[in-house]
C-alpha atoms as a PDB file:
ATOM      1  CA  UNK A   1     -43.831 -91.627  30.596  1.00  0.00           C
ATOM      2  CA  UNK A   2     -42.348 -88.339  28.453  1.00  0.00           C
ATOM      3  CA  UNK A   3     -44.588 -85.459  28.644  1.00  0.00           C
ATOM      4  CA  UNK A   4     -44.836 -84.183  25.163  1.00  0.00           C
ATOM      5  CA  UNK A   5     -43.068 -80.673  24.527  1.00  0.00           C
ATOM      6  CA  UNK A   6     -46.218 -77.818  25.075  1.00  0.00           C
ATOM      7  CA  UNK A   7     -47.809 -76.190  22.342  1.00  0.00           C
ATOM      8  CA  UNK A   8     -45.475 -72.841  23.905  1.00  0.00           C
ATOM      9  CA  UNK A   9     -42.337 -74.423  23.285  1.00  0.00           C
ATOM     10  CA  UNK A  10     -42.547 -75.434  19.924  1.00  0.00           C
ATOM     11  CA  UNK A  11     -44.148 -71.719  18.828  1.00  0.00           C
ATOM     12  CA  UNK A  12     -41.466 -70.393  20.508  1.00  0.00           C
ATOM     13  CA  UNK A  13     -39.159 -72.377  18.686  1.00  0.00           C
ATOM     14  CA  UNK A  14     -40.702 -71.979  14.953  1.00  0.00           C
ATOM     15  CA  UNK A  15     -41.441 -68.520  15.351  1.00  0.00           C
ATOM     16  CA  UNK A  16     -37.756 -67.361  16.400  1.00  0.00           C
ATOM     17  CA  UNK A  17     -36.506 -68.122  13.013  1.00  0.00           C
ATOM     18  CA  UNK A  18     -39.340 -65.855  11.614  1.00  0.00           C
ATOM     19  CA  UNK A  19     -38.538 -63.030  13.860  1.00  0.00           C
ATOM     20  CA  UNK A  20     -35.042 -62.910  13.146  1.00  0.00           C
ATOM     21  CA  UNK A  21     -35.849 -62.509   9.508  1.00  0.00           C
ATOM     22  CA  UNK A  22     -38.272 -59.826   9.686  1.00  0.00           C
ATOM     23  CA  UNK A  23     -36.011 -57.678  11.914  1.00  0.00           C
ATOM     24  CA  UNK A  24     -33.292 -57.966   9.279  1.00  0.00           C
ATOM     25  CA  UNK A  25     -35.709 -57.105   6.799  1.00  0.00           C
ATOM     26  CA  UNK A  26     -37.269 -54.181   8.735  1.00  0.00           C
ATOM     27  CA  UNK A  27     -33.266 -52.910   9.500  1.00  0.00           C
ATOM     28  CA  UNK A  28     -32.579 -53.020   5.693  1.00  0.00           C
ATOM     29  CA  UNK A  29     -35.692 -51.664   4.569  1.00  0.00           C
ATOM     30  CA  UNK A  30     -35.931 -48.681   7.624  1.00  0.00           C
ATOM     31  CA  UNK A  31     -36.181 -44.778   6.563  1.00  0.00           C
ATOM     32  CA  UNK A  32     -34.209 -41.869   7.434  1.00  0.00           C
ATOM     33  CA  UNK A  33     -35.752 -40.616  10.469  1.00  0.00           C
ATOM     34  CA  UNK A  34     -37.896 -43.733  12.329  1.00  0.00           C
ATOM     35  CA  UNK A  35     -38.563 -47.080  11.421  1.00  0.00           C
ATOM     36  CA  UNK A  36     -40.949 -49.279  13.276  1.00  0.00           C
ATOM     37  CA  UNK A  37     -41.000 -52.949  12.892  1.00  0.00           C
ATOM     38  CA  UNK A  38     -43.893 -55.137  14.434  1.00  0.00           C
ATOM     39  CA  UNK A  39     -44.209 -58.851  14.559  1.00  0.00           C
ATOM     40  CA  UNK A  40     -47.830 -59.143  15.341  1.00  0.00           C
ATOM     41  CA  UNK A  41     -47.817 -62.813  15.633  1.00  0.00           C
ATOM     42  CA  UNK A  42     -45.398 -62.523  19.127  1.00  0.00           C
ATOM     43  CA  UNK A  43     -46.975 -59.337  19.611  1.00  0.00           C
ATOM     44  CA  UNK A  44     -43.499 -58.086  19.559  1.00  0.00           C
ATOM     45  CA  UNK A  45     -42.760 -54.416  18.542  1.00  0.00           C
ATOM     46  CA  UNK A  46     -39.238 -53.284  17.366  1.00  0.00           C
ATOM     47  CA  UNK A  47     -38.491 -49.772  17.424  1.00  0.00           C
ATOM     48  CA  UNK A  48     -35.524 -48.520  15.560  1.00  0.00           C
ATOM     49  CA  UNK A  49     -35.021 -44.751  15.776  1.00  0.00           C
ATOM     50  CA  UNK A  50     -32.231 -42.761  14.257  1.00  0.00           C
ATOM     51  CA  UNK A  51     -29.569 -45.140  13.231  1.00  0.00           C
ATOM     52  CA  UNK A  52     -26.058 -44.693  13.363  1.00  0.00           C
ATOM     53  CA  UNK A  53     -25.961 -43.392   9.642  1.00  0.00           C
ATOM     54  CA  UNK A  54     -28.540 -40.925  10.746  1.00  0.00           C
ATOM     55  CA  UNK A  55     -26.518 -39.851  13.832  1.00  0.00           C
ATOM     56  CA  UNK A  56     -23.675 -39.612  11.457  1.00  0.00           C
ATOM     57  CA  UNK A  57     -25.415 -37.620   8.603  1.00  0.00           C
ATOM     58  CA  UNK A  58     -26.342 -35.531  11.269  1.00  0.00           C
ATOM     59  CA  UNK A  59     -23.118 -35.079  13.328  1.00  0.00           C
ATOM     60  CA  UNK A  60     -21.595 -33.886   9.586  1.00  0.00           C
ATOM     61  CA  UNK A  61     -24.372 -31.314   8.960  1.00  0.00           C
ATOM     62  CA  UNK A  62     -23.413 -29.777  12.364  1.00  0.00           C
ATOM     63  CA  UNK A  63     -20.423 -29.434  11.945  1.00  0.00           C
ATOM     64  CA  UNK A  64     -21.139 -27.712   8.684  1.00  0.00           C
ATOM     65  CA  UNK A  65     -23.305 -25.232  10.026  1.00  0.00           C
ATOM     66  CA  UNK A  66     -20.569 -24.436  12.834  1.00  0.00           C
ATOM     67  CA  UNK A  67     -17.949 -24.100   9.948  1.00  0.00           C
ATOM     68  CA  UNK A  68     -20.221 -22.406   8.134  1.00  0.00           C
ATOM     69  CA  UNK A  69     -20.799 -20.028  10.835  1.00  0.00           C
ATOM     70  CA  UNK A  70     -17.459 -19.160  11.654  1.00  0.00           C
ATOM     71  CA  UNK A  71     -16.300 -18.481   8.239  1.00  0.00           C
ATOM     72  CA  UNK A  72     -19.395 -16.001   8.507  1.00  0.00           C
ATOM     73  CA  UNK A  73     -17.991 -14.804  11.455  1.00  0.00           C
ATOM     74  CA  UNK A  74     -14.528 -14.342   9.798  1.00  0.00           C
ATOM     75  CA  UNK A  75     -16.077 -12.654   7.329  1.00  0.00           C
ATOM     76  CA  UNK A  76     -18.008  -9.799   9.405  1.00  0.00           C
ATOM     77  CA  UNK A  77     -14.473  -9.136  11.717  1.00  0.00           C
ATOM     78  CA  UNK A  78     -13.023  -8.485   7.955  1.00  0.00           C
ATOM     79  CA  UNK A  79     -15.279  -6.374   6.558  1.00  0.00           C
ATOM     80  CA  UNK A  80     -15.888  -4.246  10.243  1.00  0.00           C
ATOM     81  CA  UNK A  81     -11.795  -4.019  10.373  1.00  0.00           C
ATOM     82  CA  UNK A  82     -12.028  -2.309   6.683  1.00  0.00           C
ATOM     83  CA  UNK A  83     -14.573  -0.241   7.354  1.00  0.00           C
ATOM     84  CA  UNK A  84     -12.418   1.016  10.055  1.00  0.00           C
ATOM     85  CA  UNK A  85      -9.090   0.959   8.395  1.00  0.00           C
ATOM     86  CA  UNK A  86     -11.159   2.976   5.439  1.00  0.00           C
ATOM     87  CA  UNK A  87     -12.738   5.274   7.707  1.00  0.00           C
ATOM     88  CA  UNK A  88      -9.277   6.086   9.478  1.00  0.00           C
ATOM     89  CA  UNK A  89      -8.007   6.726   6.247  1.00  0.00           C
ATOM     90  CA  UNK A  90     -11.515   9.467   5.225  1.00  0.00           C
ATOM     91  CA  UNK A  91      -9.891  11.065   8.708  1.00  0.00           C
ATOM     92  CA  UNK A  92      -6.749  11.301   8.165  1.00  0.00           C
ATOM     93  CA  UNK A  93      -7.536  12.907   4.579  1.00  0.00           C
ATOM     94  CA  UNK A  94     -10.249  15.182   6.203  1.00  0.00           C
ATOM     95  CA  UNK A  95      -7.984  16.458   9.208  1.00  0.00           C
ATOM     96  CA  UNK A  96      -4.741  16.612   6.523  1.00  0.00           C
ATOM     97  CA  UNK A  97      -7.587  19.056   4.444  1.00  0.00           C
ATOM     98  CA  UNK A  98      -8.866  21.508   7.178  1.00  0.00           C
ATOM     99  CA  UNK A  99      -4.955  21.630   8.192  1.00  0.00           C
ATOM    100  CA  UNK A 100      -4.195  22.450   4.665  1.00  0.00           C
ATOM    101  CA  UNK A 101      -7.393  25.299   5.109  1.00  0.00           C
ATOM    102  CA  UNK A 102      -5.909  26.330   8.197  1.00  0.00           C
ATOM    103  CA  UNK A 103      -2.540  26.988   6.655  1.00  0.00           C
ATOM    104  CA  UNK A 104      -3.967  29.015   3.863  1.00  0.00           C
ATOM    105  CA  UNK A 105      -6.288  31.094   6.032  1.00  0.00           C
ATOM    106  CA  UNK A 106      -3.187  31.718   8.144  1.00  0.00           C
ATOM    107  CA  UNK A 107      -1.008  32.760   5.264  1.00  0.00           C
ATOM    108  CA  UNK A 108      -3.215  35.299   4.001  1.00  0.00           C
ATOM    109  CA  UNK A 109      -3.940  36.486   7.307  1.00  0.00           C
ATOM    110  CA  UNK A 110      -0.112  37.163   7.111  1.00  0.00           C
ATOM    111  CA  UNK A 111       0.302  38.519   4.126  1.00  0.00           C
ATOM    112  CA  UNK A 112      -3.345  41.017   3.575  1.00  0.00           C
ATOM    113  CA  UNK A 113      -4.494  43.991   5.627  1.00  0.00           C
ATOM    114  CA  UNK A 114      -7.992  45.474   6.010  1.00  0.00           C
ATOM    115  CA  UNK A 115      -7.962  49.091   4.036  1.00  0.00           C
ATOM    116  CA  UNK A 116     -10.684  51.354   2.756  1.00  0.00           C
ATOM    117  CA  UNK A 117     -11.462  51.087  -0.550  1.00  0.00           C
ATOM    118  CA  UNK A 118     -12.935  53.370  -2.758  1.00  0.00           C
ATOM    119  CA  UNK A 119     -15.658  52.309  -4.735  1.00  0.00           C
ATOM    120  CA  UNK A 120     -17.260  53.262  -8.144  1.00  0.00           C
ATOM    121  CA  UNK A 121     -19.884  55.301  -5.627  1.00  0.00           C
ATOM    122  CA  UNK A 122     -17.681  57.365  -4.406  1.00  0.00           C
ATOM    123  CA  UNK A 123     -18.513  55.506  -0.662  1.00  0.00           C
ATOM    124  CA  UNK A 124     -15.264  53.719   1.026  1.00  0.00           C
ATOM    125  CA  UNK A 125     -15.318  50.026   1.904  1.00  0.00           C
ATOM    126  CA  UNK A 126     -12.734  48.507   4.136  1.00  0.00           C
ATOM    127  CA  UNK A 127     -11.588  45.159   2.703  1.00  0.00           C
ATOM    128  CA  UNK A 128      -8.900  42.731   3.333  1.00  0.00           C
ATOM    129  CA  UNK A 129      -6.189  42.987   0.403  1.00  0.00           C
ATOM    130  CA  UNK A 130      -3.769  40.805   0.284  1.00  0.00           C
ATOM    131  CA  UNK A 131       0.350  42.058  -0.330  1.00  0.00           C
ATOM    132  CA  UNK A 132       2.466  39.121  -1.709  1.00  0.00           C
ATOM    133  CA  UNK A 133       5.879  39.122   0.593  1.00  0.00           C
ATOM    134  CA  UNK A 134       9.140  41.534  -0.532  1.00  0.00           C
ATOM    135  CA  UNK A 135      10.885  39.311   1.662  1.00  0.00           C
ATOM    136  CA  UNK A 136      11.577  35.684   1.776  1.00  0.00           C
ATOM    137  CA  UNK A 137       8.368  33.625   2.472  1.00  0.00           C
ATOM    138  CA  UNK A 138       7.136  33.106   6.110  1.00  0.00           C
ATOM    139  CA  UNK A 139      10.568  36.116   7.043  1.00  0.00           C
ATOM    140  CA  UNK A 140       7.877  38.892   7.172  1.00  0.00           C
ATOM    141  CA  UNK A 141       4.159  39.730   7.515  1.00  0.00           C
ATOM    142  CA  UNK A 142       1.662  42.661   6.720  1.00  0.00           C
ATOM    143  CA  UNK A 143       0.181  45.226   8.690  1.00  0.00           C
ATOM    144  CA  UNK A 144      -1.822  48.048   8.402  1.00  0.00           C
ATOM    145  CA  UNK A 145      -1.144  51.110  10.745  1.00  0.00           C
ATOM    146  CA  UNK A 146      -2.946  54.856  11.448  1.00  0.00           C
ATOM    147  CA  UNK A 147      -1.757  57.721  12.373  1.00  0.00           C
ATOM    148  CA  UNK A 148      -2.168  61.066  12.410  1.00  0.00           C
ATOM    149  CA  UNK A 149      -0.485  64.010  10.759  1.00  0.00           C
ATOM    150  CA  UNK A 150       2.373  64.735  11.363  1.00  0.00           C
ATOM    151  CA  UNK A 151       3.619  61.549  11.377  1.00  0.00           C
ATOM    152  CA  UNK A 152       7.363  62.156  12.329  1.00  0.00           C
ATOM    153  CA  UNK A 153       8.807  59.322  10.128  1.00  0.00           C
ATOM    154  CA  UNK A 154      11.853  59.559   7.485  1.00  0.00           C
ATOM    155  CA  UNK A 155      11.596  57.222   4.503  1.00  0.00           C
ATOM    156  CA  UNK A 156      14.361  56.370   2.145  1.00  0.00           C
ATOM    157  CA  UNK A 157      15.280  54.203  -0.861  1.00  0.00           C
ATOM    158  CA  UNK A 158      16.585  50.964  -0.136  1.00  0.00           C
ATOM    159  CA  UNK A 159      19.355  50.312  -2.695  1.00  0.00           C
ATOM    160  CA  UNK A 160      20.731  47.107  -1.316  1.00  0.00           C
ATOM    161  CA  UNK A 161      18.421  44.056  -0.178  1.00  0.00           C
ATOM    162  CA  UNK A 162      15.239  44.673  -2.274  1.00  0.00           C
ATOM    163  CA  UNK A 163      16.033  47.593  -3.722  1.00  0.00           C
ATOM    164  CA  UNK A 164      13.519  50.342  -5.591  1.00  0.00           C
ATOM    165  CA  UNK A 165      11.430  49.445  -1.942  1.00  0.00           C
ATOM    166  CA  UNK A 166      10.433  52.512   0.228  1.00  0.00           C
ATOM    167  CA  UNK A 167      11.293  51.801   3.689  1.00  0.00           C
ATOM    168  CA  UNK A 168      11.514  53.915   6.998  1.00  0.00           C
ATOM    169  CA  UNK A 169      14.711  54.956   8.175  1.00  0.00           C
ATOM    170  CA  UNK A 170      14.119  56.903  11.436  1.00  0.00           C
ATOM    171  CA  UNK A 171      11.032  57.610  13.341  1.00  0.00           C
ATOM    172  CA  UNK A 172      10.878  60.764  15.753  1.00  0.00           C
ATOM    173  CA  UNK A 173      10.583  59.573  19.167  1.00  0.00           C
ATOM    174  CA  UNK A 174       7.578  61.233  20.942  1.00  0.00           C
ATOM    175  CA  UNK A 175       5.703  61.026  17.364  1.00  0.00           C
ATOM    176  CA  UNK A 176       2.585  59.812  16.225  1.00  0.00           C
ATOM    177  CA  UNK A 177       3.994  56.989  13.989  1.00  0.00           C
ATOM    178  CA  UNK A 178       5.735  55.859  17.224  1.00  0.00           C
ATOM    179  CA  UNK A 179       2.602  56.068  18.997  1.00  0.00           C
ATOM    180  CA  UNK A 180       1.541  54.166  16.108  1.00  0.00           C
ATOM    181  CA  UNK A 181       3.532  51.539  15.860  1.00  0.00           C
ATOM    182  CA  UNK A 182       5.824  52.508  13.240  1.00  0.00           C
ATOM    183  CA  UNK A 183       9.238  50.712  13.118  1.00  0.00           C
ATOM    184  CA  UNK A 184      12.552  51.360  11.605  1.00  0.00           C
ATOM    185  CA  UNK A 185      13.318  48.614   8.569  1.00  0.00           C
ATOM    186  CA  UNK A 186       9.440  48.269   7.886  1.00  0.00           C
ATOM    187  CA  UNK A 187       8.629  48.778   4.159  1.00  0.00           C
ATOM    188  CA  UNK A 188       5.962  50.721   3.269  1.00  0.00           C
ATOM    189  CA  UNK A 189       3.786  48.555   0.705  1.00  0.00           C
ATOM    190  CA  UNK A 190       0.947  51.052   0.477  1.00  0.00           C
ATOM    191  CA  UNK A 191      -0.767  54.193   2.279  1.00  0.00           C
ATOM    192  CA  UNK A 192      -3.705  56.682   1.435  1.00  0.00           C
ATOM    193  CA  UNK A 193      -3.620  59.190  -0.639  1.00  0.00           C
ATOM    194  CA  UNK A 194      -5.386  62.040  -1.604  1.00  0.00           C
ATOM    195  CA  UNK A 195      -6.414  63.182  -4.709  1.00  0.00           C
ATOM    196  CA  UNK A 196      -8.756  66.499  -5.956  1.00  0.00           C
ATOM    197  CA  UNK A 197     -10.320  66.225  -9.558  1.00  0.00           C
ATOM    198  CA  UNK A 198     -13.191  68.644 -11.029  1.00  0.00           C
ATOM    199  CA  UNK A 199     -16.069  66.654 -11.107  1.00  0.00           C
ATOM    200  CA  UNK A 200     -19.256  68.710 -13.064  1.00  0.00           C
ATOM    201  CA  UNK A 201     -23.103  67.517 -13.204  1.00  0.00           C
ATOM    202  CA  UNK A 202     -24.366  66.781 -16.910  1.00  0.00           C
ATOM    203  CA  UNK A 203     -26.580  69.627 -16.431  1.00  0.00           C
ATOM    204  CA  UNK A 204     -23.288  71.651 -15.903  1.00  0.00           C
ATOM    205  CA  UNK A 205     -21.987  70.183 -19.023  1.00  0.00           C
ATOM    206  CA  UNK A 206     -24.740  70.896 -21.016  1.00  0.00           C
ATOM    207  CA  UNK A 207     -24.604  74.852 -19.664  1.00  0.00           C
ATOM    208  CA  UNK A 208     -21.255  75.210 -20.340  1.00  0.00           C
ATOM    209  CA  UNK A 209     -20.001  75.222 -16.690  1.00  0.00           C
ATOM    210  CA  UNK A 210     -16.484  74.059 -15.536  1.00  0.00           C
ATOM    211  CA  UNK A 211     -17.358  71.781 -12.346  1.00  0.00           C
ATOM    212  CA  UNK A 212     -16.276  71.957  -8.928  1.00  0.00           C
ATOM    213  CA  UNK A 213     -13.290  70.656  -7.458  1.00  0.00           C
ATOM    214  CA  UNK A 214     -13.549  67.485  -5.238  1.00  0.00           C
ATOM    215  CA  UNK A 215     -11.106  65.535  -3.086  1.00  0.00           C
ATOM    216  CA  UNK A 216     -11.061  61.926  -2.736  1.00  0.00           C
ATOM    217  CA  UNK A 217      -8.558  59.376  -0.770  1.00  0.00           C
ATOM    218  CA  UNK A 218      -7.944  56.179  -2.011  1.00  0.00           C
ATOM    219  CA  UNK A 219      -5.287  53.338  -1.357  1.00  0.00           C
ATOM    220  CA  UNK A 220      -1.731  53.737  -3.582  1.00  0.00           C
ATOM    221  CA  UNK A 221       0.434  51.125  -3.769  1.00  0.00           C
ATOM    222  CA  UNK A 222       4.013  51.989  -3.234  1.00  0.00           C
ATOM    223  CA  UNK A 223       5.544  48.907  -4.853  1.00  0.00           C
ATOM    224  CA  UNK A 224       7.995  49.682  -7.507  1.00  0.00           C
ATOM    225  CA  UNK A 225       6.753  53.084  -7.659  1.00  0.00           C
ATOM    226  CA  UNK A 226       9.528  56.275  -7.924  1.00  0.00           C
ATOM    227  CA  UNK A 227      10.582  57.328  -4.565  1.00  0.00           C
ATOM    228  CA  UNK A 228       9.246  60.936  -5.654  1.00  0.00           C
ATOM    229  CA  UNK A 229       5.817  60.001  -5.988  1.00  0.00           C
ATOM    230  CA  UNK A 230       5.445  57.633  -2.860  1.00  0.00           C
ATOM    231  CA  UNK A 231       6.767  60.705  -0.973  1.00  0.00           C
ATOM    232  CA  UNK A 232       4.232  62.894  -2.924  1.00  0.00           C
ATOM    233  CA  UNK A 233       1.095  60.419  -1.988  1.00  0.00           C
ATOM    234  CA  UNK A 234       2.246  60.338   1.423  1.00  0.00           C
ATOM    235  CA  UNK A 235       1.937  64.475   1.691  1.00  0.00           C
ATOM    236  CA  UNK A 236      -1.109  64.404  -0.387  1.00  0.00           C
ATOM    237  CA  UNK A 237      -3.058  63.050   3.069  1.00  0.00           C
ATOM    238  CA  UNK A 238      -3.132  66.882   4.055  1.00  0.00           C
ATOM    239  CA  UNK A 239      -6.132  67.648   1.650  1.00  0.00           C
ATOM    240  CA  UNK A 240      -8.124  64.925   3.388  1.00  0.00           C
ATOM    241  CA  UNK A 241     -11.118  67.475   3.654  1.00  0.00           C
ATOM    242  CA  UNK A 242     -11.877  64.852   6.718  1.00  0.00           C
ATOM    243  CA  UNK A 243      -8.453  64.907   8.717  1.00  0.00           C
ATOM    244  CA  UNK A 244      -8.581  60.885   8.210  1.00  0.00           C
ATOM    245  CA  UNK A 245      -5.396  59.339   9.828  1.00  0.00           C
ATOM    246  CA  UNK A 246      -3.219  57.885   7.374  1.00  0.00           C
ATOM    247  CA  UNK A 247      -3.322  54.271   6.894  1.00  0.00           C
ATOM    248  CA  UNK A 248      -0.263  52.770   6.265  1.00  0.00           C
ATOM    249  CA  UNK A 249       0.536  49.021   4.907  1.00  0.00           C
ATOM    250  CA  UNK A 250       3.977  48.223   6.148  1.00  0.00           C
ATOM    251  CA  UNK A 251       5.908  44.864   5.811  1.00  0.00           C
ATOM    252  CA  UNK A 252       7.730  43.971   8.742  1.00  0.00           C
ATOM    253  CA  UNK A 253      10.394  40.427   9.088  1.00  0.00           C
ATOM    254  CA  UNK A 254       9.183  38.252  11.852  1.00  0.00           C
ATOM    255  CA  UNK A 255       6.568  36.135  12.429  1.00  0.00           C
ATOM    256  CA  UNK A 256       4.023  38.557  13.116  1.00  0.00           C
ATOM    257  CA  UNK A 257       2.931  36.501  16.827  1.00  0.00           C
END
């Protein structure tokens, strides 16, 4: 005889249909991060974990961030490569500046001597000065001298390449402008000088005296001054009641090194 089908079978068989349609059901209706579908009446549990479109969604937002990340990366090498390209500028303007200083400093050093000045006190003060060239510019340079008297040194009028200049036309060898330094063809820009006014107390004044006589040395400036009177300032150094040396301010050409 035909054994009827078992009571397994035919759940088996109506059930399948069922479980089909709830797993399309619990596919379509799954969220975005884990969807769990169970089918209690097989006792069955379906597990669907990060789909495909979740993987993708994913895959794009990492991609993203890497682009995003790079462009930030981009972004840091451009702004660290001007900083650099500013700050090599700052230097080059800074060095091109203290250059510029050095220059200056160097130029007046050329063209200024030290020289005692005689102030409103009646005290001297030595001070740099500075003598704008005769000559062309960066031809000659300034420098102060002493000596003592006699000097041994003949000075003339120069009537031909700067002329109304005092300049020295022979100096005694053996004398102390020699020993000095003196040169022949340096022009004399300035010197001491000596000079004795009658200087008289207000107490004086007011009793009707006449003063006493006093001597005081200051710096003259030869240029464009007769050749008379620079020869006249030059002598006046003998009434230094201190036997000073004389200080002379000569131009010289060269480069002064």
């Amino acid at each position: 005889s035909t054994k009827p089908p078992s009571h397994r079978t035919r759940r088996e068989d109506t059930i399948t249909p069922m479980f089909k349609q709830s797993l399309t059901i619990a596919i379509l209706l799954c969220p975005a991060f884990q969807v769990f579908a169970f089918i209690t009446t097989n006792k069955i549990t379906c597990g669907i974990e990060k789909g495909w479109f979740i993987l993708k969604a994913s895959n794009s937002v990492e991609e993203e961030a890497q682009r995003l990340r790079q462009e930030a990366e981009k972004i840091r090498q451009e702004v660290a490569s001007f900083d650099q390209a500013k700050q090599a500028i700052v230097d080059a303007e800074e060095q091109k500046r203290k250059t510029q200083l050095i220059e200056k400093q160097n130029k007046r050093l050329r063209y200024s001597a030290e020289v005692p000045i005689l102030k409103g006190n009646g005290q001297e003060v030595v001070e740099r000065v500075d003598f704008p060239p005769r000559l062309a510019i960066d031809k000659s340079f300034i420098l102060a001298i002493e000596a003592e008297l006699p000097l041994g040194i003949i000075l003339g009028l120069d009537e031909e390449e700067i002329y109304g200049t005092t300049r020295v036309d022979e100096v005694v060898e053996g004398s102390n402008a020699e020993a000095a330094g003196v040169q022949v063809g340096d022009i004399v820009r300035a010197m001491t000088a000596c000079q004795t006014t009658m200087e008289t107390p207000t107490w004086q004044l007011m009793m009707g005296g006449i003063g006493q006589p006093k001597t005081k040395r200051f710096m003259y400036s030869a240029d464009s001054r007769p050749f008379e009177e620079v020869m006249d300032a030059v002598a006046s150094n003998r009434m230094d009641p201190e036997e000073r040396p004389v200080v002379l301010v000569l131009e010289r050409q060269g480069s002064g090194q």
